[in-house]
Protein backbone atom coordinates (compact mmCIF):
# COMPACT_ATOMS: atom_id res chain seq x y z
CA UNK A 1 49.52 81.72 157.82
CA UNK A 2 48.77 78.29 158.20
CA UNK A 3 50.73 77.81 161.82
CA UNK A 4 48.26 80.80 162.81
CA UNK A 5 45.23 79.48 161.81
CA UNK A 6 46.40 76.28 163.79
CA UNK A 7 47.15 77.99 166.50
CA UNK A 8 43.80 79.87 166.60
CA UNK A 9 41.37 77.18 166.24
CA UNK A 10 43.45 74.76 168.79
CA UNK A 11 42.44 77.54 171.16
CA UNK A 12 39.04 78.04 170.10
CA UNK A 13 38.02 74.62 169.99
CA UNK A 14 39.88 72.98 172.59
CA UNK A 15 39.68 76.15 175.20
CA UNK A 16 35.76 75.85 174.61
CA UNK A 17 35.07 72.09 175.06
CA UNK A 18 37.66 72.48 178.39
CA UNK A 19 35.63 75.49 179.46
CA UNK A 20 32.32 73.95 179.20
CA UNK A 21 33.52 70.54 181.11
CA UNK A 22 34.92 72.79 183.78
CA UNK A 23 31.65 75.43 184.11
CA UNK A 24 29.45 72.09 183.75
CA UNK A 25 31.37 70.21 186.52
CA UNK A 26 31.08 73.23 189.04
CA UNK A 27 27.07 73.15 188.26
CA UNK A 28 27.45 69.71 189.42
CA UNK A 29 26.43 68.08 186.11
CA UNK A 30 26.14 64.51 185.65
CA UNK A 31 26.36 62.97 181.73
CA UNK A 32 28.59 65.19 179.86
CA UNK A 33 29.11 62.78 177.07
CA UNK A 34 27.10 59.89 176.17
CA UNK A 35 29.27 56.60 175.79
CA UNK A 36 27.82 55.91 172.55
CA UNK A 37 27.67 59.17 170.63
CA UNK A 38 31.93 59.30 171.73
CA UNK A 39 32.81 58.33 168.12
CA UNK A 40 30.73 60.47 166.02
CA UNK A 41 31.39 63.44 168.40
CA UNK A 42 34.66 63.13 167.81
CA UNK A 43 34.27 62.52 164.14
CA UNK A 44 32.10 65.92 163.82
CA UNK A 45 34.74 67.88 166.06
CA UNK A 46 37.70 66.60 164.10
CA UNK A 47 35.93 67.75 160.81
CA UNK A 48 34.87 71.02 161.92
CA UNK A 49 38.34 71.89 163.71
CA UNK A 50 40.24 70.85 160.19
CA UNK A 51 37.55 72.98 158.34
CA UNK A 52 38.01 75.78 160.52
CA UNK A 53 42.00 75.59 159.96
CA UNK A 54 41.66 76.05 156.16
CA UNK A 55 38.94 78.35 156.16
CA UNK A 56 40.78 80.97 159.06
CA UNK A 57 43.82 80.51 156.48
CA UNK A 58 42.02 81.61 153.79
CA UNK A 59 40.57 84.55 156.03
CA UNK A 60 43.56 85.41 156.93
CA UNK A 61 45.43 85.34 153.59
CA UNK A 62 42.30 87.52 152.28
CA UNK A 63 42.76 90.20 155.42
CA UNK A 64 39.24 89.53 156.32
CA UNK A 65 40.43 88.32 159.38
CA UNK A 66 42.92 90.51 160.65
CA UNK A 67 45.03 92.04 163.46
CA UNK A 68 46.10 95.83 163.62
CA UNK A 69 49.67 95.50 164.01
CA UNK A 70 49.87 93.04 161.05
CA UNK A 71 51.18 90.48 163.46
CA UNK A 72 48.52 87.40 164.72
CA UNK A 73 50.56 86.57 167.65
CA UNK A 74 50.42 90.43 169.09
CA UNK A 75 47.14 90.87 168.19
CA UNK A 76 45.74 87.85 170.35
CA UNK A 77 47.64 89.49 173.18
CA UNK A 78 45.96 92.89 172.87
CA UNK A 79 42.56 93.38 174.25
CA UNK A 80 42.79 96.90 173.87
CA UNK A 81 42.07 95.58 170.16
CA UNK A 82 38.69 93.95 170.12
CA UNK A 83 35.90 96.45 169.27
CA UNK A 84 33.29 95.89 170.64
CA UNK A 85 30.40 97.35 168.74
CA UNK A 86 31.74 95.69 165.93
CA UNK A 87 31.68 92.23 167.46
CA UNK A 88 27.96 92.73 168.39
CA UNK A 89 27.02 93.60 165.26
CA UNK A 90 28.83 90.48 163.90
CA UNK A 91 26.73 88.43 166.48
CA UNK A 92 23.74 89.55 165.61
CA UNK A 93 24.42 88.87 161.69
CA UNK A 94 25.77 85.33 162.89
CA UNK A 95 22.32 84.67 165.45
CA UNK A 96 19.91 85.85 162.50
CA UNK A 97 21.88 83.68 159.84
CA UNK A 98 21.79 80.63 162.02
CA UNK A 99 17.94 81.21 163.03
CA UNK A 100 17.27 81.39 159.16
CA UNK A 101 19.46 78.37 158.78
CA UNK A 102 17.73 76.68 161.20
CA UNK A 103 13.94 77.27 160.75
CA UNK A 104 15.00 75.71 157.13
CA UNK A 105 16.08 72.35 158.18
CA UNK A 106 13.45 71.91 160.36
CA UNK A 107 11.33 71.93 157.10
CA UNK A 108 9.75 68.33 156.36
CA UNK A 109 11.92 68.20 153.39
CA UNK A 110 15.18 68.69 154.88
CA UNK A 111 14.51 67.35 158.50
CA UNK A 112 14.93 63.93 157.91
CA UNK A 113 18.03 64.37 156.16
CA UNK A 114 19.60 67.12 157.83
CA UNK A 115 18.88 67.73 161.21
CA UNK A 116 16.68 64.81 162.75
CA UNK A 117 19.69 63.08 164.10
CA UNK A 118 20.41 65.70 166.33
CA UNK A 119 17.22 65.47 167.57
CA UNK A 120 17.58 62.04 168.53
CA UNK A 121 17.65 62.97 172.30
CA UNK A 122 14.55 64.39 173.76
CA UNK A 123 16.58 65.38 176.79
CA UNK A 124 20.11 66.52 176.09
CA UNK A 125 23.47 66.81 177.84
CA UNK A 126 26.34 69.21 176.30
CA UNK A 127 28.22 66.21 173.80
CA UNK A 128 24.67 66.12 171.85
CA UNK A 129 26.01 69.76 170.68
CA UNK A 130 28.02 68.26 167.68
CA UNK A 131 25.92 64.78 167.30
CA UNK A 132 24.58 66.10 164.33
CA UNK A 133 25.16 65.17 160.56
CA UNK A 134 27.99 66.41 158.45
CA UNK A 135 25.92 68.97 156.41
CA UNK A 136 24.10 70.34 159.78
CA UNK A 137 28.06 70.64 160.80
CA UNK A 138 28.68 72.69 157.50
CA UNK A 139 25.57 74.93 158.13
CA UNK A 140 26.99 75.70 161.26
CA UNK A 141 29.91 77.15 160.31
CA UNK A 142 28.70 78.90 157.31
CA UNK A 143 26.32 80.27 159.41
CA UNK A 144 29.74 81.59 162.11
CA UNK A 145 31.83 82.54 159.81
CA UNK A 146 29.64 84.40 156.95
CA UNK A 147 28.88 87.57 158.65
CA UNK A 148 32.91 88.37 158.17
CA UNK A 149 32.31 89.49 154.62
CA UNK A 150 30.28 92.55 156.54
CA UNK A 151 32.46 92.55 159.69
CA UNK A 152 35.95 91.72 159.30
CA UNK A 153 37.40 90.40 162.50
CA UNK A 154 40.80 91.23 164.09
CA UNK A 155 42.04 87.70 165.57
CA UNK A 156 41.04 88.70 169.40
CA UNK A 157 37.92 89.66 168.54
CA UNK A 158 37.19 86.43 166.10
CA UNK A 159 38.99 84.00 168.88
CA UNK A 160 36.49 85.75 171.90
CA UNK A 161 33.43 85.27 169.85
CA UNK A 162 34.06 81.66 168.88
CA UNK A 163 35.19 80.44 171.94
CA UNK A 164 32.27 82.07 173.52
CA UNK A 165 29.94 80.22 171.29
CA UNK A 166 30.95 76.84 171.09
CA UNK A 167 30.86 76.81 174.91
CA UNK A 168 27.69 78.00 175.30
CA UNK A 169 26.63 76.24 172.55
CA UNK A 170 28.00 72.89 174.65
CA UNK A 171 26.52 74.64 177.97
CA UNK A 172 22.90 74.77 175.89
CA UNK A 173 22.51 71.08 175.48
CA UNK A 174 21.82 71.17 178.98
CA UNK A 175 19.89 73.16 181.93
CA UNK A 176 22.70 73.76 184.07
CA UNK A 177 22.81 77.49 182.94
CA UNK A 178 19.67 78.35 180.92
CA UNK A 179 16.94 75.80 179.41
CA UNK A 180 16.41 77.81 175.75
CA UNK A 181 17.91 74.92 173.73
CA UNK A 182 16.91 72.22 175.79
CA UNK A 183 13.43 73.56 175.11
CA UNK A 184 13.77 73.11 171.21
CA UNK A 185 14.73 69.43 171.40
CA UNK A 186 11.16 68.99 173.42
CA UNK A 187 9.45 71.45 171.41
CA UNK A 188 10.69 71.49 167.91
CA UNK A 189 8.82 74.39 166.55
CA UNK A 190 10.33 76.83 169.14
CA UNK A 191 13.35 78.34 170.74
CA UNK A 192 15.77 78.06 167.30
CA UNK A 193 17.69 80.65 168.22
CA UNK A 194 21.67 80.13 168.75
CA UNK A 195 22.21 81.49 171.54
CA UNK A 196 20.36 84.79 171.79
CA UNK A 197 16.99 84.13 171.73
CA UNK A 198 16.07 87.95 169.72
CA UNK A 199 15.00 86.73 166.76
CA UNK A 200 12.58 84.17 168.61
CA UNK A 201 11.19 87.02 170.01
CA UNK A 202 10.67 89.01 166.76
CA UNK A 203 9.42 86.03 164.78
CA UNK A 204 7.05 84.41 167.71
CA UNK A 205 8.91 81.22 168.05
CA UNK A 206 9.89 81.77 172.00
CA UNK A 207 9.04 79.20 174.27
């Protein structure tokens, strides 16, 4: 199982970061990385990718990550596999988790700790997506990988969602595409949505 979960998350993560470059490149964006964030960017993405390994192993080995012909390597072949209502569902779990998640560490007790280094840049570019502290990086993925206790995931469907994410969520820390996140880091008190800004909407924090 472990070659799979290898397999899978050297897709998701580098297929995302190469997707953003290319889609932020054709936007004709400037700064992708800063110079001196390079190390602890790298750091963060090297921590969450080995993270990711063991935890999709573990999925895996527990069936809550899953393909329907018992074999990983078919099931990432087969569209015909994801289900779609399922995956949105599994989204929206994820975007409310990650709002909740959020709104917390932007409390005065956990901000300084938590998440005021990623806040360090009042205007962003997409390599401020991972310049963040180790624990915000752990809140992160609980808050992506959680909702598969309600929705198991068949690997397509897992691999289409995560990929999805982290290049939008790359694509955010900037206003090449949309301006929601970019927002937040000027505003702090609005726009803490992940990607989707419904729950901004619901609890009044859209900006």
């Amino acid at each position: 199982m472990i070659f799979c979960s290898l397999q899978i998350n050297t897709q998701i993560y580098g297929g995302s970061l190469l997707f953003a470059f290319i889609i932020f490149k054709l936007f004709q964006g400037s700064i992708f990385i800063r110079n001196e964030n390079i190390q602890i960017l790298l750091r963060n993405i090297l921590f969450l990718y080995l993270e990711s390994i063991v935890i999709t192993d573990a999925l895996l080995e527990n069936q809550l990550l899953y393909d329907k012909t018992n074999t990983i390597e078919k099931s990432m072949q087969k569209y015909e596999d994801a289900n779609i209502q399922k995956m949105g569902l599994y989204i929206l779990l994820m975007e409310f988790i990650y709002y909740t998640v959020h709104r917390i560490i932007h409390h005065r007790i956990f901000y300084k700790w938590i998440h005021k280094q990623h806040h360090e840049n009042y205007s962003v570019v997409p390599g401020d997506a991972f310049y963040s502290s180790l624990i915000e990086n752990n809140l992160i993925l609980f808050s992506c990988y959680l909702p598969i206790l309600a929705f198991p995931l068949s690997a397509l469907e897992h691999k289409s969602i995560m990929i999805f994410y982290n290049t939008s969520f790359y694509l955010s820390h900037s206003d090449i595409v949309y301006n929601h996140h970019s927002i937040h880091h000027k505003f702090h008190h609005y726009n803490y949505s992940l990607l989707l800004p419904i729950f901004d909407i619901i609890f009044g924090t859209s900006k």
